[in-house]
Protein backbone atom coordinates (compact mmCIF):
# COMPACT_ATOMS: atom_id res chain seq x y z
CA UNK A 1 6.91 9.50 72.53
CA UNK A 2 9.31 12.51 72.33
CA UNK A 3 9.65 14.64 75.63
CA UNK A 4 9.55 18.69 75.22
CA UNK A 5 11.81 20.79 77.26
CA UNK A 6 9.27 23.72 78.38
CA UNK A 7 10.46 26.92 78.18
CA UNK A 8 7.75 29.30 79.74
CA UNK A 9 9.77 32.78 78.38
CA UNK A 10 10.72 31.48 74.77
CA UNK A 11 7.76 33.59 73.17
CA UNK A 12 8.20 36.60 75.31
CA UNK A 13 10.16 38.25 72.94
CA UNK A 14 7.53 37.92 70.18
CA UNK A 15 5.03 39.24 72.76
CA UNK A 16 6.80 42.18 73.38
CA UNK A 17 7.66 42.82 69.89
CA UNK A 18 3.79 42.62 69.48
CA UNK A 19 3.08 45.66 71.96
CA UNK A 20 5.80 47.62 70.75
CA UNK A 21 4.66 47.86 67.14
CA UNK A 22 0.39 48.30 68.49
CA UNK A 23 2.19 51.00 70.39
CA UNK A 24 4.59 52.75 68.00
CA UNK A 25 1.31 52.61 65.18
CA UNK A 26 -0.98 54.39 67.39
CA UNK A 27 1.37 57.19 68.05
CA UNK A 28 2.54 57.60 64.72
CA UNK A 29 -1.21 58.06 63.98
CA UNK A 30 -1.66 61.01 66.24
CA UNK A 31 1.57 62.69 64.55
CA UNK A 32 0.97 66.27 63.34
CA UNK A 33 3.92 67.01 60.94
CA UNK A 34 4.77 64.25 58.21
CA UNK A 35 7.27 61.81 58.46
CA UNK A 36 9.88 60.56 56.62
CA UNK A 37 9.88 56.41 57.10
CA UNK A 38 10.09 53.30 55.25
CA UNK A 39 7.04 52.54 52.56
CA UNK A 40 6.25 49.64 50.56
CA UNK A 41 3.83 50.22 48.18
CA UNK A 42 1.39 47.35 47.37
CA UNK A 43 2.21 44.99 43.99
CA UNK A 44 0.49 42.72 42.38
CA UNK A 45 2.58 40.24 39.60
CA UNK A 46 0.35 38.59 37.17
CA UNK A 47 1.12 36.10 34.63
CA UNK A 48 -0.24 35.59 30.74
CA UNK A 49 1.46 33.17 28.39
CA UNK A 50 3.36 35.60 26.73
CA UNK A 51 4.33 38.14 29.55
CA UNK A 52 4.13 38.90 33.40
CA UNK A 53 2.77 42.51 34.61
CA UNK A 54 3.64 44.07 37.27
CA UNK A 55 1.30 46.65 38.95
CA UNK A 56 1.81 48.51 41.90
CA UNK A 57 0.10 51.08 43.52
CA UNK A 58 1.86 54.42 43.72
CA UNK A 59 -1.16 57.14 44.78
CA UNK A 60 -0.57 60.74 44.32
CA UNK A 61 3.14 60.48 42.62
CA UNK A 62 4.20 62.26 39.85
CA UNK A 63 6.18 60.50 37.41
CA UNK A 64 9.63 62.03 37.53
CA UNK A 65 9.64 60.61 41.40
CA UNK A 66 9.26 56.80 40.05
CA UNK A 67 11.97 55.23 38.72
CA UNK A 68 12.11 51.58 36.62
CA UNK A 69 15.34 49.51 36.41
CA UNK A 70 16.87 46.42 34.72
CA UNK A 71 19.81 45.52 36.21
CA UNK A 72 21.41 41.88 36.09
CA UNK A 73 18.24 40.46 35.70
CA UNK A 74 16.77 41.76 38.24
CA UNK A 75 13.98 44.70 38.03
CA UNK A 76 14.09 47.05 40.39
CA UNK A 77 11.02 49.86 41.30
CA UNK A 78 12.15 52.52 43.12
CA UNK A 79 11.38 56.62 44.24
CA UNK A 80 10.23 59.06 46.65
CA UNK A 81 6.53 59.96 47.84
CA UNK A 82 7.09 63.62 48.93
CA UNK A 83 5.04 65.73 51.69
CA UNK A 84 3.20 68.48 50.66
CA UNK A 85 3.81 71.76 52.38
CA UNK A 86 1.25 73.52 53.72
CA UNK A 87 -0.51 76.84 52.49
CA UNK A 88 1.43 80.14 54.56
CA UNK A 89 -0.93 80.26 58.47
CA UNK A 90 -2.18 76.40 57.69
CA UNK A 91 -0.91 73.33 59.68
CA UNK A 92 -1.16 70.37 59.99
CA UNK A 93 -3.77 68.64 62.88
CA UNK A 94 -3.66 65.30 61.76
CA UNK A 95 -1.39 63.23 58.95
CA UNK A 96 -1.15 59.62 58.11
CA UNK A 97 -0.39 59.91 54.66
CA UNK A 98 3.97 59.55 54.70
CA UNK A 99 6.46 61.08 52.54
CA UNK A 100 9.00 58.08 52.44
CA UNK A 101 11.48 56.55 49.94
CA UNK A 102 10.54 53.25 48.58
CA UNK A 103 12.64 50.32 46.75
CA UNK A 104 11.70 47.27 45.51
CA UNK A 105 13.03 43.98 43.68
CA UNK A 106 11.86 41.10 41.74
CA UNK A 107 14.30 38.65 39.97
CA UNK A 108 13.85 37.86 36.31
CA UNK A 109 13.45 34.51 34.94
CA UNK A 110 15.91 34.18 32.30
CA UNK A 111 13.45 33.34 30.01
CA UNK A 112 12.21 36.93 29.68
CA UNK A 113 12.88 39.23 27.02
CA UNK A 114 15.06 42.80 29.00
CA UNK A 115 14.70 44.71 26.49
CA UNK A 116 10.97 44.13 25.85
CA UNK A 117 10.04 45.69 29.12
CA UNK A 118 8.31 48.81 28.96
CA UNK A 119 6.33 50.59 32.18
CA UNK A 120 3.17 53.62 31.45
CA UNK A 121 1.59 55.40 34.74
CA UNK A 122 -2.33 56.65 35.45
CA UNK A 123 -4.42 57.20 37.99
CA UNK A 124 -1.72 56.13 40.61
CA UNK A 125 -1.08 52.59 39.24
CA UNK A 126 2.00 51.28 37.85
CA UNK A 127 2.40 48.69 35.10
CA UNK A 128 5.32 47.19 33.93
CA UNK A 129 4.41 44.77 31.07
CA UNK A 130 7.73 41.73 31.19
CA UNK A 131 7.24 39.91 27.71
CA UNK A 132 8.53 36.17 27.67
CA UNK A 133 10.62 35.03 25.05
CA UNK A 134 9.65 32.90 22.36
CA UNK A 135 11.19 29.79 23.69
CA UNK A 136 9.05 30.05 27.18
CA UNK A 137 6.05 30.74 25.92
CA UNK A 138 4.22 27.68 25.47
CA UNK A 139 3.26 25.75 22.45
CA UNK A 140 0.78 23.16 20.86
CA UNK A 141 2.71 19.95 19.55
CA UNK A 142 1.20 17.88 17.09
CA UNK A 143 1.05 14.52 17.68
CA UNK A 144 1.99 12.29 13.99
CA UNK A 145 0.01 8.96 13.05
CA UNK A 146 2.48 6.55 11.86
């Protein structure tokens, strides 16, 4: 039997951290103006034996704020949602829509093909079709009767 030091204030911290964020979302639901913060729009990455697609959700963007990059084998999704400006005498009451910059990363096997890679854009979902190369995709062997 193994004896346990108890520490009564170890997961205080995490508590804490816990109120902090309920807090800091239910304020930043009651904003009035939009905000500029950090977004991470939703992905999916699926997987066919001859590529991988990426999808990811980008609602309301226009294409010239979405940018898709190979970069040492690593493909990187990146832009900016922007906030619309109100009509002249309109405001805003409520917003929880955000205008934010978003960035992310996924590493590429090797066994991909980089200059395969090609992305298209509608109705506010991103694809980004990865083909494999030849040598990963797999194959039937034939078995020989001596």
């Amino acid at each position: 039997m193994e004896l346990v030091r108890w520490e009564p204030f170890v997961d205080f911290g995490n508590v804490r951290s816990v109120f902090n964020d309920l807090f800091d979302e239910s304020f930043d639901r009651s904003r009035t103006q939009p905000s500029r913060s950090k977004w991470h729009p939703a992905v999916d990455v699926l997987e066919s034996k001859d590529s991988y697609l990426i999808r990811a959700e980008l609602p309301g963007m226009k294409k010239e704020d979405i940018n898709v990059e190979v970069n040492d084998g690593t493909l990187v999704l990146s832009g900016e949602r922007k906030s619309e400006k109100p009509a002249e005498g309109i405001e805003y009451r409520h917003v929880e829509r955000i205008a934010a910059q978003f960035y992310r990363s996924f590493a590429l096997p090797e066994t991909v093909k980089q200059d395969g890679i090609d992305a298209t854009y509608k109705d506010g979902i991103l694809e980004i079709r990865v083909p494999k190369a030849e040598q990963a995709k797999p194959r039937q062997i034939e078995i020989n009767v001596h």
